[in-house]
Protein backbone atom coordinates (compact mmCIF):
# COMPACT_ATOMS: atom_id res chain seq x y z
CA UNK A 1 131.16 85.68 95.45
CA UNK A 2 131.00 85.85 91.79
CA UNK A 3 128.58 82.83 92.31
CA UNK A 4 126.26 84.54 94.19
CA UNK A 5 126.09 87.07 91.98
CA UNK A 6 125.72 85.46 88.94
CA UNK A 7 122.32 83.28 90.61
CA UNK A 8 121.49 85.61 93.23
CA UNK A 9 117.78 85.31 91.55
CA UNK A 10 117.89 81.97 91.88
CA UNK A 11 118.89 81.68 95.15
CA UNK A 12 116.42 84.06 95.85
CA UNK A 13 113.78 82.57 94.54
CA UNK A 14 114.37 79.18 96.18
CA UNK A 15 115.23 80.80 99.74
CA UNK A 16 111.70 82.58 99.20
CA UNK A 17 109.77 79.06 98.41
CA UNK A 18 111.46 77.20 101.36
CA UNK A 19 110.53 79.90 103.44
CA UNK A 20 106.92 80.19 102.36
CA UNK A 21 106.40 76.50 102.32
CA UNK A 22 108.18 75.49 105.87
CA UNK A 23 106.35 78.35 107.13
CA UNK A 24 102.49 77.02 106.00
CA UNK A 25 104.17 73.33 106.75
CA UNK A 26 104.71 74.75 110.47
CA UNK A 27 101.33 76.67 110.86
CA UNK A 28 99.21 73.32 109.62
CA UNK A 29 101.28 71.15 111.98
CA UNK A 30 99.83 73.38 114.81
CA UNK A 31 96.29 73.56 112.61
CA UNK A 32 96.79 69.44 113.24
CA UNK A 33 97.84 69.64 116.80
CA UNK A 34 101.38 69.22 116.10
CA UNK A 35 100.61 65.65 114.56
CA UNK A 36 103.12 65.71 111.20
CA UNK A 37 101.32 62.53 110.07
CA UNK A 38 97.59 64.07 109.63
CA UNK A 39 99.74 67.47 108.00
CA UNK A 40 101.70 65.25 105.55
CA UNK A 41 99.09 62.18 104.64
CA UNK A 42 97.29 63.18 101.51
CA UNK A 43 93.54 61.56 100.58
CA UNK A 44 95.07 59.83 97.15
CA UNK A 45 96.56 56.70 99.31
CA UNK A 46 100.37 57.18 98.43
CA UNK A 47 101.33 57.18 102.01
CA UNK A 48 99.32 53.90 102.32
CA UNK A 49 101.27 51.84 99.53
CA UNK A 50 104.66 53.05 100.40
CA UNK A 51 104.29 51.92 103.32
CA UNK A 52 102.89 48.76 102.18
CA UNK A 53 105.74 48.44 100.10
CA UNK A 54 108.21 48.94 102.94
CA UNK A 55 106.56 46.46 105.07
CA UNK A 56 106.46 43.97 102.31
CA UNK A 57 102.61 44.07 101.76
CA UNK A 58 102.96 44.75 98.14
CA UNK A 59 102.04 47.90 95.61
CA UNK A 60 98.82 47.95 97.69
CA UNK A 61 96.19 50.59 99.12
CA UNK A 62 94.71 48.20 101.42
CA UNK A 63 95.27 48.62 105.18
CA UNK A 64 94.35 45.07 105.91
CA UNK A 65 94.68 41.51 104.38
CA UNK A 66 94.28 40.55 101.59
CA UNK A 67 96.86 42.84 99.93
CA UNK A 68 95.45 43.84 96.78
CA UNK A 69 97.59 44.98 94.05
CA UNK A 70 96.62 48.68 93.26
CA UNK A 71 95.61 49.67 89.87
CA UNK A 72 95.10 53.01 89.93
CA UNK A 73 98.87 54.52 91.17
CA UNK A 74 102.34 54.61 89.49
CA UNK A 75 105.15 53.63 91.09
CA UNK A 76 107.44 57.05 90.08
CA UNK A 77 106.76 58.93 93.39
CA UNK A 78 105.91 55.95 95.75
CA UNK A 79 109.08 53.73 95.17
CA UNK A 80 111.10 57.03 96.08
CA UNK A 81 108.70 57.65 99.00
CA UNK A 82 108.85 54.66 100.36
CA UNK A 83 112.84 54.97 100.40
CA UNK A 84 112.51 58.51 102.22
CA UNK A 85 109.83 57.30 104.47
CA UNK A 86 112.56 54.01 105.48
CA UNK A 87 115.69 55.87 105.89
CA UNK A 88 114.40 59.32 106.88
CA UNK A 89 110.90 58.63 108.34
CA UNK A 90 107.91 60.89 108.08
CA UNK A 91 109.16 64.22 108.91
CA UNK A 92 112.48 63.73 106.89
CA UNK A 93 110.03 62.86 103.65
CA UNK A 94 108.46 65.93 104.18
CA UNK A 95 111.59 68.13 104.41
CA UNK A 96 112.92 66.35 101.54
CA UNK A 97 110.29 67.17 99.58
CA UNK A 98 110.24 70.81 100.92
CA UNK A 99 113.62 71.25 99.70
CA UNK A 100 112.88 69.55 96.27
CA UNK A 101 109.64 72.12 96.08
CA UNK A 102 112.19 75.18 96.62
CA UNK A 103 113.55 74.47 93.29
CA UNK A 104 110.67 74.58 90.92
CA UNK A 105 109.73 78.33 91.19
CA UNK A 106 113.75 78.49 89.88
CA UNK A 107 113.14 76.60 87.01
CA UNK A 108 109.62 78.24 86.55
CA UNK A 109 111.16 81.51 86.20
CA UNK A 110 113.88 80.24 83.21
CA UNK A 111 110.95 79.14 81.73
CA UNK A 112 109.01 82.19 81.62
CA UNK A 113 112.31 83.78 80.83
CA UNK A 114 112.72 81.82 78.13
CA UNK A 115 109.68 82.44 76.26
CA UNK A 116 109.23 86.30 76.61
CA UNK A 117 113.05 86.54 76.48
CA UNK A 118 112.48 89.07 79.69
CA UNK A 119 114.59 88.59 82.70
CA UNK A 120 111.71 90.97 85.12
CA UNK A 121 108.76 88.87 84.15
CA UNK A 122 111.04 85.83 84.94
CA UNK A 123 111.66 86.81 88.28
CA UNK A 124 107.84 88.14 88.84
CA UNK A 125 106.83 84.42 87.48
CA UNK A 126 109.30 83.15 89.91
CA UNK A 127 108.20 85.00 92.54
CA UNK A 128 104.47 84.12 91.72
CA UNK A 129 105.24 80.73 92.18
CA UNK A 130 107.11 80.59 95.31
CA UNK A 131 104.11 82.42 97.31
CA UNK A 132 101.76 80.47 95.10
CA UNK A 133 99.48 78.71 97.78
CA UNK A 134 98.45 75.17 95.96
CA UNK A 135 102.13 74.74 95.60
CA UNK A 136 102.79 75.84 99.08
CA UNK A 137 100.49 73.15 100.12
CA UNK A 138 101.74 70.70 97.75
CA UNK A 139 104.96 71.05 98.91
CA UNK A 140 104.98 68.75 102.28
CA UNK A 141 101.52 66.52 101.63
CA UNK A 142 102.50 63.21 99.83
CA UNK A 143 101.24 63.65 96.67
CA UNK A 144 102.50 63.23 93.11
CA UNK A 145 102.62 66.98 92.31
CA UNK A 146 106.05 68.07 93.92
CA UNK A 147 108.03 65.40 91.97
CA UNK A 148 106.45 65.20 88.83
CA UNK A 149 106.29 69.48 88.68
CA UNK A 150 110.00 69.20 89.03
CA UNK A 151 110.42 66.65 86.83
CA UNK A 152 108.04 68.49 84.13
CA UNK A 153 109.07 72.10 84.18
CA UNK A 154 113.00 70.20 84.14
CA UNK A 155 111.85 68.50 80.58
CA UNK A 156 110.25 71.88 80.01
CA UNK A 157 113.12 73.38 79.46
CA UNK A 158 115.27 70.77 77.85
CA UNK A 159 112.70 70.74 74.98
CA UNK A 160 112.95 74.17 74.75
CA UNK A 161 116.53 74.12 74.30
CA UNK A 162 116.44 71.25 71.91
CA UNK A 163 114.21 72.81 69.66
CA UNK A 164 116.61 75.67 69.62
CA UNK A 165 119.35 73.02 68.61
CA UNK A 166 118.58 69.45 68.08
CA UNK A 167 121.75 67.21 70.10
CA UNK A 168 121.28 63.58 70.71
CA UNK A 169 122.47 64.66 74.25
CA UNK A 170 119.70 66.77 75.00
CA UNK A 171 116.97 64.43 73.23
CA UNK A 172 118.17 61.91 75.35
CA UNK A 173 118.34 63.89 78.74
CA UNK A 174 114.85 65.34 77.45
CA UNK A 175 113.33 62.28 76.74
CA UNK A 176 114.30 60.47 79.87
CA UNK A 177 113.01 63.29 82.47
CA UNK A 178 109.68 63.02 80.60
CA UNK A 179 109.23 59.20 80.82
CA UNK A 180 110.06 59.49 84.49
CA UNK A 181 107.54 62.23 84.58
CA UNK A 182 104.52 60.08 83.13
CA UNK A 183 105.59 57.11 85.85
CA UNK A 184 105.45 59.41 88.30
CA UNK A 185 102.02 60.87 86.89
CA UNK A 186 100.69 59.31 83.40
CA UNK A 187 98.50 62.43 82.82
CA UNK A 188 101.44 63.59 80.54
CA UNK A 189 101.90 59.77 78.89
CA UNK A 190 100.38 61.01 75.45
CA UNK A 191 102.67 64.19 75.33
CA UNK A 192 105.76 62.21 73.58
CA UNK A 193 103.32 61.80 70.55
CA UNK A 194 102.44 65.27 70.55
CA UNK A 195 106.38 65.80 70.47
CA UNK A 196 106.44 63.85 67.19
CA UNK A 197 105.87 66.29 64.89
CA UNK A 198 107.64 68.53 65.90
CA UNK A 199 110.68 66.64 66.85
CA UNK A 200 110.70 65.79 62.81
CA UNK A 201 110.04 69.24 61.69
CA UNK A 202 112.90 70.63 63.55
CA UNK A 203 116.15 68.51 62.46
CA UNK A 204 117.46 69.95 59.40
CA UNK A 205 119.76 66.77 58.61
CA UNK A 206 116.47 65.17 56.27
CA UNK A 207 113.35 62.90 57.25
CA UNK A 208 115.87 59.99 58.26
CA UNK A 209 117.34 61.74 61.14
CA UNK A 210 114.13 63.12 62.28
CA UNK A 211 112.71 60.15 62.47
CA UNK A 212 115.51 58.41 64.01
CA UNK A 213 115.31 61.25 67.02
CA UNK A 214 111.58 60.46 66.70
CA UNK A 215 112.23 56.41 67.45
CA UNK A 216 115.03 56.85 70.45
CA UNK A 217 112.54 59.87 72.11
CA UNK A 218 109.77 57.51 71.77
CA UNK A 219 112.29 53.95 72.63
CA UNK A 220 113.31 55.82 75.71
CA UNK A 221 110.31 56.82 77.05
CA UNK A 222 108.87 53.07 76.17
CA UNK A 223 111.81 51.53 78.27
CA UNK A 224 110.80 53.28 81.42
CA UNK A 225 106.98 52.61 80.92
CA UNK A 226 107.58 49.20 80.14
CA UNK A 227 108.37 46.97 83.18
CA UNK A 228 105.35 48.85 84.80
CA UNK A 229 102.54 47.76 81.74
CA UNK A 230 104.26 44.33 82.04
CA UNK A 231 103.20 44.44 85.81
CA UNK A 232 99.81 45.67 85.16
CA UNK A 233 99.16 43.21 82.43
CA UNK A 234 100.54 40.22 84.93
CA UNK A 235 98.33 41.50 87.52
CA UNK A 236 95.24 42.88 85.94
CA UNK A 237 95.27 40.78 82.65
CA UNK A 238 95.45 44.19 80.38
CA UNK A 239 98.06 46.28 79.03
CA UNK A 240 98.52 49.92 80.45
CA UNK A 241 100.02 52.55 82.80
CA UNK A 242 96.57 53.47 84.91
CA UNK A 243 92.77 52.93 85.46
CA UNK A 244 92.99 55.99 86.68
CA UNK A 245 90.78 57.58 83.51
CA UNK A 246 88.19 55.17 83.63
CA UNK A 247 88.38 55.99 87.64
CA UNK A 248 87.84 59.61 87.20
CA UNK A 249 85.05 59.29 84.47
CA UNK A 250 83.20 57.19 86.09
CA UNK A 251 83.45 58.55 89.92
CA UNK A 252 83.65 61.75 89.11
CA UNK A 253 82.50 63.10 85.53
CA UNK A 254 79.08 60.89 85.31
CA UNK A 255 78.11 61.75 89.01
CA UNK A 256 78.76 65.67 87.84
CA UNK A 257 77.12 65.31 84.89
CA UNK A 258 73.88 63.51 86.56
CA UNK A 259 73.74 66.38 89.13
CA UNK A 260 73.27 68.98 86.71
CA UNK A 261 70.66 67.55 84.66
CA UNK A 262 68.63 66.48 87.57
CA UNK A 263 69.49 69.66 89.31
CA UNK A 264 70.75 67.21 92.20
CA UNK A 265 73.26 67.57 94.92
CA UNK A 266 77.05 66.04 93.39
CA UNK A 267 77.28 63.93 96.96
CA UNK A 268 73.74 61.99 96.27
CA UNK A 269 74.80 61.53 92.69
CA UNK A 270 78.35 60.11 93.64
CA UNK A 271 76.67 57.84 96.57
CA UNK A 272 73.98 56.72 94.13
CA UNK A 273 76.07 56.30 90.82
CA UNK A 274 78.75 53.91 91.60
CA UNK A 275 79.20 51.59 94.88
CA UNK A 276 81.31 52.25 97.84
CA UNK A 277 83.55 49.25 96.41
CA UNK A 278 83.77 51.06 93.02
CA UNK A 279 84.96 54.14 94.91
CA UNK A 280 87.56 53.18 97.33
CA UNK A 281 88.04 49.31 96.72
CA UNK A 282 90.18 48.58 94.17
CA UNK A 283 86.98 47.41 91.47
CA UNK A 284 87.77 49.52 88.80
CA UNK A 285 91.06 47.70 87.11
CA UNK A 286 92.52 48.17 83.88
CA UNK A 287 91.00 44.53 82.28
CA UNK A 288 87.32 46.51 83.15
CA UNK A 289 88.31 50.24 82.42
CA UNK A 290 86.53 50.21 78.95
CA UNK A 291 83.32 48.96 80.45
CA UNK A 292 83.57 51.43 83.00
CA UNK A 293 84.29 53.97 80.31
CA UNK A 294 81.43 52.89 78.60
CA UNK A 295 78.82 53.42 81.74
CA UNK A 296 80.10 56.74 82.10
CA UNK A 297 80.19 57.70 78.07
CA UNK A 298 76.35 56.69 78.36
CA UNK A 299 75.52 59.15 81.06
CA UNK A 300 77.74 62.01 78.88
CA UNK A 301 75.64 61.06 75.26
CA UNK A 302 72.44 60.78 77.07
CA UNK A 303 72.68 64.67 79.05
CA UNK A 304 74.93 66.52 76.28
CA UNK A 305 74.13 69.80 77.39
CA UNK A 306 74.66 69.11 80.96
CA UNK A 307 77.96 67.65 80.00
CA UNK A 308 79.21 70.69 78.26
CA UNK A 309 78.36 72.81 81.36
CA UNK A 310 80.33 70.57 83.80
CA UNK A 311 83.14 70.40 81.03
CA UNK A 312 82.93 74.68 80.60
CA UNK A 313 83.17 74.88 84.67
CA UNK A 314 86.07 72.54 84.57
CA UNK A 315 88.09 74.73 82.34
CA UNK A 316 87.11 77.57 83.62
CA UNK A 317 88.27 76.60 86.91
CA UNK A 318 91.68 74.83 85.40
CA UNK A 319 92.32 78.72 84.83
CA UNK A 320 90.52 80.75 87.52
CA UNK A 321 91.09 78.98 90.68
CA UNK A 322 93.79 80.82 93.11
CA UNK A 323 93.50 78.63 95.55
CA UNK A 324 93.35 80.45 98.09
CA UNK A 325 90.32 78.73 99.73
CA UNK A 326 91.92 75.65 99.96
CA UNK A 327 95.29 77.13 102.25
CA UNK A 328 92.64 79.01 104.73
CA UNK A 329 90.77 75.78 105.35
CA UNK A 330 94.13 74.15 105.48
CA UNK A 331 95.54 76.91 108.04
CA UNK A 332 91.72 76.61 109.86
CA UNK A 333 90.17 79.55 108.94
CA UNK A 334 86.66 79.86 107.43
CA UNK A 335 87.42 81.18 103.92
CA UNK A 336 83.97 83.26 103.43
CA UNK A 337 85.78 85.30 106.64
CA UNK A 338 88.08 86.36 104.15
CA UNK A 339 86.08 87.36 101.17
CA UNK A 340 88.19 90.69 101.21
CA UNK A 341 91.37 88.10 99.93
CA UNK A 342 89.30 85.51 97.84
CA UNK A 343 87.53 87.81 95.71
CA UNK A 344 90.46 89.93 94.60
CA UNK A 345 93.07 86.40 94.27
CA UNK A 346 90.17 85.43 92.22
CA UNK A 347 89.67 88.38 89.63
CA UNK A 348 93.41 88.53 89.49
CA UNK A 349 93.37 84.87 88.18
CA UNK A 350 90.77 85.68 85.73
CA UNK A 351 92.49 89.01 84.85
CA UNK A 352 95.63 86.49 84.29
CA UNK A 353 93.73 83.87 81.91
CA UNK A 354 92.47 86.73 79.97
CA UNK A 355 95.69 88.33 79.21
CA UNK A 356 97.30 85.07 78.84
CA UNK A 357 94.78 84.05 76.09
CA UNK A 358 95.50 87.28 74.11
CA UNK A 359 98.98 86.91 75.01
CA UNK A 360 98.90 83.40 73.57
CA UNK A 361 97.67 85.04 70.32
CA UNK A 362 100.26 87.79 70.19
CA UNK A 363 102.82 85.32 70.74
CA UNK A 364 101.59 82.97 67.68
CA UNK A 365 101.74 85.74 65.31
CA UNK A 366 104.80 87.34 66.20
CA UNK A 367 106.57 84.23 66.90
CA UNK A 368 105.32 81.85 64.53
CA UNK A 369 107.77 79.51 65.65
CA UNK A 370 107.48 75.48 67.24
CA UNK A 371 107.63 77.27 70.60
CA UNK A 372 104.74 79.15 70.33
CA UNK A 373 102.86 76.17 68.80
CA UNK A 374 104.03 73.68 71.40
CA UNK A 375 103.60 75.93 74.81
CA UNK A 376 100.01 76.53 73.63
CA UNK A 377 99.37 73.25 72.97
CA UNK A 378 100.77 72.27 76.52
CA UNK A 379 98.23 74.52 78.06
CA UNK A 380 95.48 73.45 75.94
CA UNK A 381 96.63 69.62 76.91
CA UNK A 382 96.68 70.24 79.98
CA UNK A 383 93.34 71.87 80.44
CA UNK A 384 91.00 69.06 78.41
CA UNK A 385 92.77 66.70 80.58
CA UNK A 386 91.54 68.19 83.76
CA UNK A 387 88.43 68.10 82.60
CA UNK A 388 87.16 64.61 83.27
CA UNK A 389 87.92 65.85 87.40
CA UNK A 390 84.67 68.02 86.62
CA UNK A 391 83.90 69.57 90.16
CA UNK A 392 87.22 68.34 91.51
CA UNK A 393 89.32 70.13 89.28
CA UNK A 394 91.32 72.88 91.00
CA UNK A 395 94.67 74.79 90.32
CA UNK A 396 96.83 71.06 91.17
CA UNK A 397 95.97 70.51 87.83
CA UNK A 398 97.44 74.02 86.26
CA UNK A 399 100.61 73.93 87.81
CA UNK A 400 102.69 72.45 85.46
CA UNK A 401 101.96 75.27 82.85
CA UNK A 402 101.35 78.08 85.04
CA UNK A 403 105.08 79.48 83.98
CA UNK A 404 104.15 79.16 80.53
CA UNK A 405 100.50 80.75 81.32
CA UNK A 406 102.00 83.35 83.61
CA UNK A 407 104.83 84.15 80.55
CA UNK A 408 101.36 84.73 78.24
CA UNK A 409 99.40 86.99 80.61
CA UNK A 410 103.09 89.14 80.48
CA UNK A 411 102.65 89.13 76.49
CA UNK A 412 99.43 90.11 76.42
CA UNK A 413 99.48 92.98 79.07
CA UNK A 414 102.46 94.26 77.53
CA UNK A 415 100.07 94.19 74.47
CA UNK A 416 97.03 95.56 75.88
CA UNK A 417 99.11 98.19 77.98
CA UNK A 418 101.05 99.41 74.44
CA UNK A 419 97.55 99.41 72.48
CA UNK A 420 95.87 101.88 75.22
CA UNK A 421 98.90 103.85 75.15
CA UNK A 422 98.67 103.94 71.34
CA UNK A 423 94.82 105.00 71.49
CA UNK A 424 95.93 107.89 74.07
CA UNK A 425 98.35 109.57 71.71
CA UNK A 426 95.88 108.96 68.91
CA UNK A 427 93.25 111.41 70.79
């Protein structure tokens, strides 16, 4: 009993998620006429090379022969998919990762808890993130997000406690979560060097033992990257974790880009841009990403202005998007039926992004600590990131900070709410 009791939030919380999520897992297997398969198989080809993997094909997209080797996906979700998928089968991946899914609104709300030091807007975050739809969706459909939002808001908070005190123990624990975070998604793979400084302005044993923290952080990260960039390089001829950016910039950014200054439709700009090969073969490698970088750099010099717009509507909707279109078309409903639910989940995101941003400056000046340096720069990395998406961007991206965002938009309410209630004594 006294266990229950001391994490009945917690067990709340993650009772609330698996709920939520089984639920919407339940409805879109009827949406999908009871076919698991079609309500679990995501667009990004996961399912495809596990299952390749399991039936010896290789780490490969294709669906026929020749297998070949697939440049654009890490191995950190699909090796443990493809172990579910052979032990458990389809349905027990899914309830796997239903279960893991439960867990993250738990950690989301120590995190939020952790930075406003408030135990309410912990559970409210907490609660926010177990109804949160994107995550609800996310939850059974094989994608990268469930594992590697685990995984992140898990180093999240091992940081946070090592900057409070700096153990070996926890750098280590820290530092391993994270590289098995970037294998399972390398959109975080530059965030150990943005650890750097402050992992040497926090020890207060001299520059040696910072920078000794600074070199086993950095070692152990490098050991789990490793024996994947010695793959790519004996497959593809070129050092890296991904093609994936070039991928992205080149499929998605130019096409944007092009649409806007030639006032086109996106879909004739992305047929007309790059071949079908380019698109869904497996062209764009890492040995060619920097020519492919190139092409689409030379669409982004040559339109500037149109560049900035799709870049300003990709961070706008990094922040804004609810996602609440997305789960009616999943569930089969036609979301401008419901305008009377996406317009308010809408300004309420907005409302959220503005307090958060004026939260985010409270925090700084008040705080002035690493943690208020470090979860702002987390947002801020997370956001330019998503940007190369351009129209493809959506709120997948903002989950791993939305504790940290939802924690801000509690600062900054607080702070708007106190300054009204200042100006209404005042008259």
């Amino acid at each position: 009993m006294t266990y229950l009791r001391t994490y009945r939030w917690e067990i709340a919380l993650a009772s609330l998620a698996l709920f939520a999520h089984t639920l919407l897992f339940l409805v879109v297997i009827q949406v999908n006429d009871g076919s698991v398969i079609d309500t679990v198989r995501a667009d990004d080809g996961y399912f495809e090379i596990a299952t390749n993997v399991l039936a010896g094909n290789g780490f490969s997209m294709a669906t026929t022969s020749p297998y070949v080797p697939n440049a654009l996906r890490t191995p950190g979700y699909i090796y443990p998919l493809a172990a579910l998928l052979g032990t458990v089968g389809i349905a027990g991946a899914a309830i796997v990762q239903l279960l893991l899914s439960a867990l993250i609104p738990v950690f989301g709300m120590h995190i939020a808890r952790h930075i406003t030091n408030s135990h309410r807007i912990g559970i409210i975050a907490g609660v926010i993130l177990a109804l949160d739809p994107t995550l609800a969706l996310l939850s059974f459909n094989f994608y990268t997000d469930t594992l590697f939002i685990f995984l992140f808001f898990a180093w999240t908070l091992l940081i946070f406690r090592y900057l409070e005190e700096p153990r070996w123990m926890t750098l280590v624990i820290s530092a391993t979560v994270l590289g098995l975070a970037i294998i399972t998604r390398p959109t975080a793979q530059y965030i150990p060097l943005l650890l750097v400084p402050f992992i040497m302005w926090r020890s207060a044993e001299g520059w040696r033992h910072s920078l000794a923290h600074v070199l086993v952080s950095l070692a152990i990260v490098g050991a789990i990257l490793t024996p994947w960039i010695m793959r790519n390089y004996h497959e593809f001829g070129a050092v890296g974790l991904s093609s994936q950016k070039a991928y992205v910039l080149y499929t998605n950014f130019a096409p944007a880009v092009l649409s806007v200054a030639r006032g086109s439709d996106f879909a004739t700009e992305f047929t007309t841009f790059s071949t079908y090969e380019e698109r869904y073969s497996n062209i764009i490698t890492l040995k060619n990403s920097d020519a492919y970088i190139a092409k689409a750099l030379e669409v982004v010099l040559a339109h500037p202005a149109a560049s900035l717009f799709v870049a300003s509507k990709s961070l706008y909707t990094f922040f804004a998007n609810d996602g609440v279109y997305a789960l009616l078309v999943a569930i089969g409903h036609a979301p401008y039926d419901f305008l009377w639910l996406l317009i308010p989940a809408r300004l309420l995101w907005i409302a959220i992004t503005i307090a958060a941003f004026i939260g985010a400056l409270v925090y700084l000046l008040k705080q002035r600590s690493q943690l208020a340096i470090l979860i702002i720069l987390l947002v801020a990395y997370f956001a330019l990131t998503s940007t190369i998406a351009a129209f493809g961007t959506n709120p997948r991206y903002r989950l791993p900070v939305d504790p940290i965002i939802l924690a801000l938009a509690a600062v900054g309410g607080t702070y708007l709410l106190e300054r009204i209630r200042y100006f209404r004594r005042v008259r």
